[in-house]
Protein backbone atom coordinates (compact mmCIF):
# COMPACT_ATOMS: atom_id res chain seq x y z
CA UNK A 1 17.21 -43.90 27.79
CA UNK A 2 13.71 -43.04 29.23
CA UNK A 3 15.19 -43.90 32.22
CA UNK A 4 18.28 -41.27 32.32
CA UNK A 5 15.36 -39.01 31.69
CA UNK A 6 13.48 -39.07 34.08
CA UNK A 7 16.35 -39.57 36.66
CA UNK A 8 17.12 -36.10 34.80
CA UNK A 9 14.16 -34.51 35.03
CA UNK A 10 13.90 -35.49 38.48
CA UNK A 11 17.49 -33.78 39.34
CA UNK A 12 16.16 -30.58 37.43
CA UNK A 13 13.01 -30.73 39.10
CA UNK A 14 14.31 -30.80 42.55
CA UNK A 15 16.63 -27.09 42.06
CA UNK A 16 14.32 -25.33 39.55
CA UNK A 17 10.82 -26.88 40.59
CA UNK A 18 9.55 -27.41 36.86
CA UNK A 19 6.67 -29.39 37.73
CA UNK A 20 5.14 -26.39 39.80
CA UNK A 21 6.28 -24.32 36.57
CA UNK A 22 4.21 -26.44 34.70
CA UNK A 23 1.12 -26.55 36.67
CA UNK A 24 1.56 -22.96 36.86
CA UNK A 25 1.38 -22.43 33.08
CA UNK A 26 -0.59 -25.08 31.39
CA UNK A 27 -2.99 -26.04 34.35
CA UNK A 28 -5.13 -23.26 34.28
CA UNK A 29 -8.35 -23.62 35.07
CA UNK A 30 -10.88 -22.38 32.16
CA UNK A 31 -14.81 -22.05 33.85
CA UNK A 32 -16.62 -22.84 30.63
CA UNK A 33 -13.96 -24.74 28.90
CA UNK A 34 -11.73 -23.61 26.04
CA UNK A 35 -12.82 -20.74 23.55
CA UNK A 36 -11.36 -19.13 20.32
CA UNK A 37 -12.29 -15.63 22.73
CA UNK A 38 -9.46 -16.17 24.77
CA UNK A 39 -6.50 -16.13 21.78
CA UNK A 40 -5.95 -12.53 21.76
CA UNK A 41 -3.70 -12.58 24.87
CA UNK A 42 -1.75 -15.24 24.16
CA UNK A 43 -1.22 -13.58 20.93
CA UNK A 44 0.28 -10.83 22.27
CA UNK A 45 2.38 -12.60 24.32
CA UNK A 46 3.64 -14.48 21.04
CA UNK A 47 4.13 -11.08 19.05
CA UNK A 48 5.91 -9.62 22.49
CA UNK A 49 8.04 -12.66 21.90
CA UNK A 50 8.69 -11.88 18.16
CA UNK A 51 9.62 -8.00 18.51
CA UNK A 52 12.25 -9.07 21.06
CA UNK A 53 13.77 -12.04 19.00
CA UNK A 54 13.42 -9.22 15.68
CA UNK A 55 14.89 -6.44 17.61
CA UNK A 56 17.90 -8.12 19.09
CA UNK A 57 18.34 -9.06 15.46
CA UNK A 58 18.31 -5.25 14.29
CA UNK A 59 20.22 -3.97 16.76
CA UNK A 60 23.52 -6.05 15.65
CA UNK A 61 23.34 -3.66 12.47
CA UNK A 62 21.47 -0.67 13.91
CA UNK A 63 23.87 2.62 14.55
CA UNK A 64 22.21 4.95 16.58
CA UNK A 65 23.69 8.09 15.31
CA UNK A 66 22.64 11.16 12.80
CA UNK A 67 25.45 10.23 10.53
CA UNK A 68 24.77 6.48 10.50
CA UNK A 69 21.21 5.33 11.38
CA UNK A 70 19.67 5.76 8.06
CA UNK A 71 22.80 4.31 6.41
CA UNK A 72 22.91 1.01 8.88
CA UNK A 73 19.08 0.54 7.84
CA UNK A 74 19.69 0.59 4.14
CA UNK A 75 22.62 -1.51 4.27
CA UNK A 76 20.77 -4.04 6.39
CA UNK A 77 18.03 -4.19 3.87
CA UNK A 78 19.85 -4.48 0.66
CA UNK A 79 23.25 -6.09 1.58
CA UNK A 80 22.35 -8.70 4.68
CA UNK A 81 20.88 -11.61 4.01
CA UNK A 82 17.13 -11.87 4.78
CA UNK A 83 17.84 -7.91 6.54
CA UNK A 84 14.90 -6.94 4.65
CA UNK A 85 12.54 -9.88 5.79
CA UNK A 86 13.77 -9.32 9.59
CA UNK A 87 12.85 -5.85 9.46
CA UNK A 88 9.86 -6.47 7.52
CA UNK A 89 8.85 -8.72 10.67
CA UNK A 90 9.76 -5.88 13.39
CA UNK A 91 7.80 -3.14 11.60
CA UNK A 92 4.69 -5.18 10.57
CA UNK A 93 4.94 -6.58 14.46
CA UNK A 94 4.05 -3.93 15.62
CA UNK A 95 0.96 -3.17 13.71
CA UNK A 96 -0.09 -6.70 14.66
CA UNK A 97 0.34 -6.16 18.37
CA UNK A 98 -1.39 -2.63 18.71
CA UNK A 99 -4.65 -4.48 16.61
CA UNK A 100 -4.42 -7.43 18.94
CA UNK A 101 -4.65 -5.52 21.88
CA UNK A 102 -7.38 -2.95 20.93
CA UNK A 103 -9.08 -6.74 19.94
CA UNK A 104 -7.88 -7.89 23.64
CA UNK A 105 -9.24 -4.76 25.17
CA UNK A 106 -12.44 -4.75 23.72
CA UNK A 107 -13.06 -8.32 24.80
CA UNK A 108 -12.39 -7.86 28.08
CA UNK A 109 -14.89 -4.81 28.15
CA UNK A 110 -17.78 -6.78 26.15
CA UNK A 111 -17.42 -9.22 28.75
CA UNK A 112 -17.36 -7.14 31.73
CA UNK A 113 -14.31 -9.11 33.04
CA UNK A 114 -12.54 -5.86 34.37
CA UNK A 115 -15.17 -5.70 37.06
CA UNK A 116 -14.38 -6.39 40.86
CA UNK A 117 -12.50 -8.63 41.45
CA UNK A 118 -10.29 -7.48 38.37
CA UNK A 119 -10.12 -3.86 38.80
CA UNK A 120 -5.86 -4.58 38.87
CA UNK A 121 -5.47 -6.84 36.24
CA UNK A 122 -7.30 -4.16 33.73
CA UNK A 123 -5.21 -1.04 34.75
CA UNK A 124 -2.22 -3.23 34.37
CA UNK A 125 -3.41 -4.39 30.41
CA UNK A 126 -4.36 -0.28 30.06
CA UNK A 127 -0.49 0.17 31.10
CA UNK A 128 0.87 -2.19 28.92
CA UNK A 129 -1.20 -1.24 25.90
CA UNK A 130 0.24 2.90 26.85
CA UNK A 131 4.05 1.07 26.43
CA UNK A 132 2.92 -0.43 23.54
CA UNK A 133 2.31 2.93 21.97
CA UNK A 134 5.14 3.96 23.43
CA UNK A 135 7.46 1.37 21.74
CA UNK A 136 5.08 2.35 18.08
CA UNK A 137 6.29 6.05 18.81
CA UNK A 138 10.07 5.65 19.84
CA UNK A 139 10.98 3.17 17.06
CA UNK A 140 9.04 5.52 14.54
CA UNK A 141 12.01 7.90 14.77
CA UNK A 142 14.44 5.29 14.71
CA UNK A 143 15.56 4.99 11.09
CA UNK A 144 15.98 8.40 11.10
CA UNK A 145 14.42 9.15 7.23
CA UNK A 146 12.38 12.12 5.99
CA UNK A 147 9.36 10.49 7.08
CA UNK A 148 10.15 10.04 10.74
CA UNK A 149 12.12 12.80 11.28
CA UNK A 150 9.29 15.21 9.93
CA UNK A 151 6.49 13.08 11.23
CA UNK A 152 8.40 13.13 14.94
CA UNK A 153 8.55 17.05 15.06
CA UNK A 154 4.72 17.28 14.48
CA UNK A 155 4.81 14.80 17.45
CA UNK A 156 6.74 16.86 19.74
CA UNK A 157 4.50 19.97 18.84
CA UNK A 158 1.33 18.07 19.70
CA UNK A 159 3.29 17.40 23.08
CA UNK A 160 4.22 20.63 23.44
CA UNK A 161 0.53 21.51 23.42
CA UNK A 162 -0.02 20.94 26.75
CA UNK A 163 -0.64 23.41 29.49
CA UNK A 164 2.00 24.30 31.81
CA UNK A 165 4.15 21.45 31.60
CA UNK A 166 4.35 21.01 27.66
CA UNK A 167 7.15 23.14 26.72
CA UNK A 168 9.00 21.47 29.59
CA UNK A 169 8.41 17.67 28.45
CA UNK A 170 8.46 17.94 24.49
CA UNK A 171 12.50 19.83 25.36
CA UNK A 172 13.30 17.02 27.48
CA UNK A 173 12.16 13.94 24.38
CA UNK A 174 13.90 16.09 21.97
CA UNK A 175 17.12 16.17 24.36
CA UNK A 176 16.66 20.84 23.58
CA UNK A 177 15.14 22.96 21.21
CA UNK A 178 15.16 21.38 18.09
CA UNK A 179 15.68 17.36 16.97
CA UNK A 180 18.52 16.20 16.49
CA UNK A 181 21.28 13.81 17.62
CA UNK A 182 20.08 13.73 21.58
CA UNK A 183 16.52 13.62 20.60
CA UNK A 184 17.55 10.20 18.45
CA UNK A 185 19.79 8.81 21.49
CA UNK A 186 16.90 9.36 23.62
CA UNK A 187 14.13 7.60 21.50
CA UNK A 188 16.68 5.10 21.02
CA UNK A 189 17.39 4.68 24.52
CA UNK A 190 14.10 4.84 25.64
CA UNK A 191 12.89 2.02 22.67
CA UNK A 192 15.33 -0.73 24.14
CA UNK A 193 16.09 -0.25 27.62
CA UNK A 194 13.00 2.28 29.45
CA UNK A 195 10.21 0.90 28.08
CA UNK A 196 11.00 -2.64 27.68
CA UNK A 197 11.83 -2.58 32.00
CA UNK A 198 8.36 -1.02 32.05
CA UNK A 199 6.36 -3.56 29.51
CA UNK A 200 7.68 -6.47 31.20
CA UNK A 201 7.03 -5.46 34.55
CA UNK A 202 3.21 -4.98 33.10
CA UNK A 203 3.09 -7.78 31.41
CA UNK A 204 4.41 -10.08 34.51
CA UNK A 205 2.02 -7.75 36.91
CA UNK A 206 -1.07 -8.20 34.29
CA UNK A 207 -0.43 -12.43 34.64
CA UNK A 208 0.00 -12.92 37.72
CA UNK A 209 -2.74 -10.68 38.51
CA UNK A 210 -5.20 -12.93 35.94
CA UNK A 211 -3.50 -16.52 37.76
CA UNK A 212 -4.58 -15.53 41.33
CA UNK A 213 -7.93 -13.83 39.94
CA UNK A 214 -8.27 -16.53 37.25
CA UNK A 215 -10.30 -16.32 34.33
CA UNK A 216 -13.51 -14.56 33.90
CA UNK A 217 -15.12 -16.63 31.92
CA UNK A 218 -18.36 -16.21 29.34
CA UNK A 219 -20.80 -13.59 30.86
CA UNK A 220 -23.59 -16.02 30.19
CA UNK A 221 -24.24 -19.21 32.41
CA UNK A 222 -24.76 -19.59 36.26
CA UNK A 223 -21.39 -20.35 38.13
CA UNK A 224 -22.17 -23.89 38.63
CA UNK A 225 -22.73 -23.95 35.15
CA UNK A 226 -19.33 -23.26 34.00
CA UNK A 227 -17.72 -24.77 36.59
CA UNK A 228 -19.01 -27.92 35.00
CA UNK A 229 -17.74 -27.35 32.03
CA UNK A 230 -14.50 -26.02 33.34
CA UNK A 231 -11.76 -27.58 31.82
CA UNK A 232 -7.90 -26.48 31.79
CA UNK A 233 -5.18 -24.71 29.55
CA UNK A 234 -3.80 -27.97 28.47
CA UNK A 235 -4.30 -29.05 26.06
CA UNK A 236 -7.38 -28.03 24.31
CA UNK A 237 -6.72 -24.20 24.85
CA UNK A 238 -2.81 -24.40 24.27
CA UNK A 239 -3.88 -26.31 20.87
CA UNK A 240 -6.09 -23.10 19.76
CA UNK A 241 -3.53 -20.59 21.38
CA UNK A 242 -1.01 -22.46 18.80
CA UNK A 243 -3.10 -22.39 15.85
CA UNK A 244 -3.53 -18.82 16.54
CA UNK A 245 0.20 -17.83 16.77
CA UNK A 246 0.92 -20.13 13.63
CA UNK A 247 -1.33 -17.68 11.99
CA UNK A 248 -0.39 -14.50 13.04
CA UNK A 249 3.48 -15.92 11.59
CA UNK A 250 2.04 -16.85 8.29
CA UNK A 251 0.50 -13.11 8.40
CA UNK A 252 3.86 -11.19 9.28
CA UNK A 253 5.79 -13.13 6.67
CA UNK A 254 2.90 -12.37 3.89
CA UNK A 255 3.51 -9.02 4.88
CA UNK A 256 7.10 -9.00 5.28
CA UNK A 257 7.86 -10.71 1.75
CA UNK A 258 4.97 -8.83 -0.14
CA UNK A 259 5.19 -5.48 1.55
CA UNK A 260 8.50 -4.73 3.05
CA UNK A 261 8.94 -1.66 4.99
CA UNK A 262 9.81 1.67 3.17
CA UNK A 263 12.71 3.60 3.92
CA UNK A 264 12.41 7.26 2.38
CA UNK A 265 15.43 9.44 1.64
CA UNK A 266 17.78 10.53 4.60
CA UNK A 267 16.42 12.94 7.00
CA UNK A 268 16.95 16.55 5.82
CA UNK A 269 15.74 19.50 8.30
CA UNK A 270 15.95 22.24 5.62
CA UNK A 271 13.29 20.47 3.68
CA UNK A 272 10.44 19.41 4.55
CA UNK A 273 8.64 16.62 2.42
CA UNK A 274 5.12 18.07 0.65
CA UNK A 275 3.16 15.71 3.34
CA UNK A 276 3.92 14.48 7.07
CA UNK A 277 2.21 11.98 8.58
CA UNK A 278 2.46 9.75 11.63
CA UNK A 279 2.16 5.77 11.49
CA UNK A 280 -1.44 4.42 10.76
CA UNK A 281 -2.19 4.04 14.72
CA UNK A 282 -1.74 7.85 15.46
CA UNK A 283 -3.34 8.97 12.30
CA UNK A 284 -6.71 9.42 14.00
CA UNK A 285 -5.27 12.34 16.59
CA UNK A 286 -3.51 13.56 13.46
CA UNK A 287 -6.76 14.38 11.33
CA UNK A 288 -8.80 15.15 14.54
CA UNK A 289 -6.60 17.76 15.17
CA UNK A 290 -7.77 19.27 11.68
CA UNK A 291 -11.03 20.33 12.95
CA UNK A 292 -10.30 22.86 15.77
CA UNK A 293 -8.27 26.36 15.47
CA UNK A 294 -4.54 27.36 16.32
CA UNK A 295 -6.32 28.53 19.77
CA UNK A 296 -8.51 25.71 20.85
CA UNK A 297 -5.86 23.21 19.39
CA UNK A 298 -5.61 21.96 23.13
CA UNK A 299 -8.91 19.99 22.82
CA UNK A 300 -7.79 17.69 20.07
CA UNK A 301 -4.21 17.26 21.57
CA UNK A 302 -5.32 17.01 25.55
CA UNK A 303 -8.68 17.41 26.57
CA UNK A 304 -10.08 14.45 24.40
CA UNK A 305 -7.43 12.28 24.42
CA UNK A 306 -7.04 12.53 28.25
CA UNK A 307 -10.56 12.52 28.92
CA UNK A 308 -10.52 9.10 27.11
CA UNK A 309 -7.65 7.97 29.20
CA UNK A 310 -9.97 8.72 32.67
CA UNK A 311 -12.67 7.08 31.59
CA UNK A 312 -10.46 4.23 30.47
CA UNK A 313 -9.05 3.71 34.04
CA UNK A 314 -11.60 4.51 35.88
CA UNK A 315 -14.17 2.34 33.82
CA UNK A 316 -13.59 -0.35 37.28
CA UNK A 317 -14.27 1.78 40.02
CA UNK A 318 -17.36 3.79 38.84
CA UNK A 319 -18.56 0.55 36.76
CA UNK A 320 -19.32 -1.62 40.07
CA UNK A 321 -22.49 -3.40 39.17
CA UNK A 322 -21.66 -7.58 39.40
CA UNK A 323 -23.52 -7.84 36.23
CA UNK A 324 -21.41 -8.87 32.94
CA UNK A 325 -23.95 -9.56 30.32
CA UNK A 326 -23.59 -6.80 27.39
CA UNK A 327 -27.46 -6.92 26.86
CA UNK A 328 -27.58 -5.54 30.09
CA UNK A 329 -24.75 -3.13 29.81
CA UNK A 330 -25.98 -1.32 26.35
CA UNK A 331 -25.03 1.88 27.33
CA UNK A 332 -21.34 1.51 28.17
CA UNK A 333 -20.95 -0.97 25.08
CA UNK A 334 -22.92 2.13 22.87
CA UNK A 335 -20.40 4.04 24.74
CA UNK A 336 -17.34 2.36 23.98
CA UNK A 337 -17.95 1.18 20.06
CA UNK A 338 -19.61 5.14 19.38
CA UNK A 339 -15.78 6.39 20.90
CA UNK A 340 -13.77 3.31 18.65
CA UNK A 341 -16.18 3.81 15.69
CA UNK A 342 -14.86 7.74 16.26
CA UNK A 343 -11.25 6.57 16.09
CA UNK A 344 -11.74 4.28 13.09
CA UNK A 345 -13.33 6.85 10.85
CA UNK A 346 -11.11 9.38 11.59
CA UNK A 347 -8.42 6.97 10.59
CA UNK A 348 -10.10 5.91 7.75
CA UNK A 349 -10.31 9.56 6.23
CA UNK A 350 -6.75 10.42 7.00
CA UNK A 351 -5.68 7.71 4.85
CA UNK A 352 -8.32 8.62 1.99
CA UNK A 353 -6.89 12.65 2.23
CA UNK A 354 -2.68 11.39 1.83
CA UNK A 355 -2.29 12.08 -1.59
CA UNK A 356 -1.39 9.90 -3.75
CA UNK A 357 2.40 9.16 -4.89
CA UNK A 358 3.70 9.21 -8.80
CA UNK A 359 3.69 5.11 -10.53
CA UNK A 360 7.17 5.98 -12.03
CA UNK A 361 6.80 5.46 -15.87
CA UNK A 362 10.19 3.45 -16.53
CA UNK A 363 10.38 4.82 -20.57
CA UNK A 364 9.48 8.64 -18.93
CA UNK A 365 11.70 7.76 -16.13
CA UNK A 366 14.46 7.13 -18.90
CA UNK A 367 13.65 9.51 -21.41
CA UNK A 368 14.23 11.86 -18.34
CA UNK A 369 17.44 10.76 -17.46
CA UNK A 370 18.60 12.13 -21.14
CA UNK A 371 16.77 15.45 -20.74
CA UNK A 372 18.84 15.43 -17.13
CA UNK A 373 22.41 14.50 -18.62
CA UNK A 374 21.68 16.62 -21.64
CA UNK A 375 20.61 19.64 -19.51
CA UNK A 376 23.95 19.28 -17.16
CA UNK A 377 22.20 19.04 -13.90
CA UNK A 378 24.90 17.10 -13.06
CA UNK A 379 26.93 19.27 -12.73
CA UNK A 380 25.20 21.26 -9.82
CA UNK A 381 23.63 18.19 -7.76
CA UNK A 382 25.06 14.55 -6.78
CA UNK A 383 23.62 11.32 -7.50
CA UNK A 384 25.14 8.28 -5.76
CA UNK A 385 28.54 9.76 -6.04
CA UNK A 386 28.35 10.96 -9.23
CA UNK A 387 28.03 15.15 -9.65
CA UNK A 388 28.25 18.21 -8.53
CA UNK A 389 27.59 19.39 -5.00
CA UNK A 390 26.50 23.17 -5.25
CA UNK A 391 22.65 21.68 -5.34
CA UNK A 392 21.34 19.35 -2.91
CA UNK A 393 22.28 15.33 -3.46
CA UNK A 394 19.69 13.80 -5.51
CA UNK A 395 20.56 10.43 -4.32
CA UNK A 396 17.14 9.34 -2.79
CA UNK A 397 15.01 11.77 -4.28
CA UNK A 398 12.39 9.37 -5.19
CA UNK A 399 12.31 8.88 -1.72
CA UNK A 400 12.15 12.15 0.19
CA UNK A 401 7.80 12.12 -0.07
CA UNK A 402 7.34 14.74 -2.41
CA UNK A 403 4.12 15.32 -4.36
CA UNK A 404 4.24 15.05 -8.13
CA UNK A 405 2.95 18.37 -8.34
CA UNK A 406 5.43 19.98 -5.98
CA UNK A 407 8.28 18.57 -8.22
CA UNK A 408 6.58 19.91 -11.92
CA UNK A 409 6.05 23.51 -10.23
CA UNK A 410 9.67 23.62 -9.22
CA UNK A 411 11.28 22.19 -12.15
CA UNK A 412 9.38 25.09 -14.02
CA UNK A 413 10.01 27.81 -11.22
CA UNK A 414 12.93 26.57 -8.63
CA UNK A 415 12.25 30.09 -7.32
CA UNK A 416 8.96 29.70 -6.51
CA UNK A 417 9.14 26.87 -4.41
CA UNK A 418 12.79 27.44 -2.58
CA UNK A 419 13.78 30.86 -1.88
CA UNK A 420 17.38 32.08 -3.05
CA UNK A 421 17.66 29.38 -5.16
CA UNK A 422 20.02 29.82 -8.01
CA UNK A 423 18.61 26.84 -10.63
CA UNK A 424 17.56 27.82 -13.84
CA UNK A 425 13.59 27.70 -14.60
CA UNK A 426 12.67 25.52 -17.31
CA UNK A 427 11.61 27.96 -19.70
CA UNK A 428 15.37 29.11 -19.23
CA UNK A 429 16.73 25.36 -20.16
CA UNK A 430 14.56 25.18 -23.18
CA UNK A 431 12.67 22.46 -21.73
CA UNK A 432 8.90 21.83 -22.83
CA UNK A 433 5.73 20.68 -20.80
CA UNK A 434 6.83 16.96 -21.96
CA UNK A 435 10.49 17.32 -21.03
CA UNK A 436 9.21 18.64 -17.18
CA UNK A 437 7.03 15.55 -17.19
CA UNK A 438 10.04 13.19 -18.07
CA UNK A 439 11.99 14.35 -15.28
CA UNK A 440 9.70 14.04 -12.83
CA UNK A 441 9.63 10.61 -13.18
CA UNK A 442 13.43 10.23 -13.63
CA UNK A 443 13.45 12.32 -9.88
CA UNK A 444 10.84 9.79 -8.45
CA UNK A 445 12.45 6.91 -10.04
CA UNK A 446 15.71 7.72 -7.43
CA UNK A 447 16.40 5.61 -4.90
């Protein structure tokens, strides 16, 4: 048997050269030997790996159309088997792989390994990394709910922001003047087939790049130091490398089980939800942009973030010292963790200003459901096929991203809150403080 092997091997080896394949990948040579410091690419590379498998999966259910996409995505999490967990997987991904590489990114600039010879293999991670916000920003749209259709417009406006050319690129993403069914075969298009061609072209630039540059290695030690202790990929470094992506797994399906994705109500342009915001990664430009006026608006949206970007790519070429040691580099490091401590805490206090959501009371929730049936607001608005259709469809209301106060103030005053609208106030329906409260958590309780 061991025999047919090899005689196998040997025929495969001969047409598809797998032993140079295999020096390629696992012979590495490591100056300093093996080091927990060096897991954060290879994670990526695994988490690459597990949006691809995870997104093939998706797209077998995935319709890419106004009148289907949000209906695929709910039917793939409540009616396929394991649906939920797969997109659970996908969505949490992606989290995972933007933290990784800020992690990778800062590593590389702690230990100056961006510096000459290397100038290359860093503006080919910085590209990646821009796809990879890319890819966070094209699938956001993608299950086309209140959430991300609202949360993409303020997107497009921030684009819009910029001189000259803004107007010009935020018509072409949204495929004209408003979003709609282009704008969602564009993001669509551009989420599988643009920026995948340009990640992997990255991604194969940014390796081979670090093979024929080879690795850094620590900042501290003479060369002949670490060439001592140099030691190769296999297997002490593909052991740790493993670990690592075992654990990153056992993270995504924590995540995925525990905290599945949410999917709000159907995207609705003639109503807005009571607050917009983007994914966690973008919430930083999102409360930055807080602080300045209509008028100087083009700071927060261009002139800092781009300004950032330069100094990113240029770090290299005006950074040409041959010393690596961060001791000796204090002021860029200052430099760099004063601008990331920046992003953090402006992160941080967008997610403390979100308000917070209604915990649905089931007994309100039901006692609600009474004062609704007994009220005949079923007879105006749908809910799951059941109703009236002169008011909107109720269906998902629990998940459209209201505010509990927004929903009391127009179940006492619909006219104060939507203009023209014809449903009775609450005062006209009889209905007491108690009764308004019921209902609102019968409206939340819809989904």
């Amino acid at each position: 048997m061991q025999q047919k092997r090899g005689k196998l091997y040997r025929w495969l080896d001969e047409r598809l050269a797998l032993s140079a394949l295999s020096d390629f990948f696992l012979n590495e040579p490591m100056p300093g030997g093996a080091s927990v410091w060096y897991v954060f690419g290879s994670g990526l590379v695994f988490i690459l790996i597990m949006q691809v498998l995870t997104g093939v999966l998706l797209l077998f259910y995935y319709a890419p159309t106004m009148d289907h996409a949000w209906d695929s995505i709910r039917y793939l999490m409540e009616e396929v088997p394991f649906g939920s967990f797969i997109r659970g997987l996908h969505h949490w991904g992606a989290s995972i792989m933007v933290i990784l590489a800020v992690l990778h990114i800062t590593q590389v600039f702690v230990w100056g390994a961006y510096k000459r010879p290397r100038e290359l293999t860093w503006l080919a991670g910085l590209m990646a990394f821009s796809v990879v916000m890319g890819f966070a920003w094209t699938g956001y749209l993608l299950p086309w709910d209140q959430l991300s259709y609202w949360g993409t417009m303020v997107g497009t406006e921030i684009i819009g922001t910029m001189p000259v050319i803004g107007e010009v690129v935020s018509t072409f993403i949204k495929g004209g003047g408003s979003i709609g069914a282009q704008t969602l075969a564009r993001f669509f298009a551009m989420h599988i087939w643009v920026l995948p061609a340009i990640l992997f072209g990255a991604v194969a630039l940014h390796l081979y790049l670090f093979r024929k540059q080879g690795v850094a290695g620590p900042f501290k030690g003479s060369p002949d130091d670490l060439e001592q202790h140099k030691a190769f990929f296999f297997p002490r470094q593909f052991f740790i490398d493993v670990l690592f992506a075992l654990f990153l797994f056992l993270i995504l399906v924590y995540l995925s089980v525990y905290l599945a994705p949410e999917l709000r109500s159907p995207a609705n342009p003639a109503v807005s939800p009571a607050h917009v915001a983007p994914e966690w990664y973008f919430l930083f430009l999102y409360e930055l942009l807080k602080y300045f006026p209509q008028d100087w608006i083009v700071v927060g949206t261009v002139v800092i973030p781009g300004l950032m970007a330069v100094l990113m790519i240029g770090l290299p070429f005006y950074d040409r010292s041959a010393e690596r040691h961060p001791l000796k580099r204090w002021r860029a490091l200052l430099a760099y963790f004063s601008g990331l401590a920046g992003i953090i805490l402006l992160t941080v206090m967008a997610i403390r200003s979100a308000p917070e959501t209604l915990a649905v009371n089931e007994m309100l929730a039901k006692e609600g459901r009474v004062i609704y049936t007994g009220s005949s607001c079923g007879a105006c608005h749908l809910i799951h096929g059941n109703g009236g259709d002169m008011g909107p469809d109720l269906s998902y209301e629990g998940l459209a991203g209201r505010l509990p106060d927004w929903m009391r103030g127009h179940l006492r005053n619909p006219r104060d809150y939507v203009a023209g609208s014809t449903m009775p106030s609450a005062a006209e329906l009889g209905l007491s403080e108690d009764d308004i409260e019921a209902l609102t958590h019968y409206m939340f309780s819809l989904d």
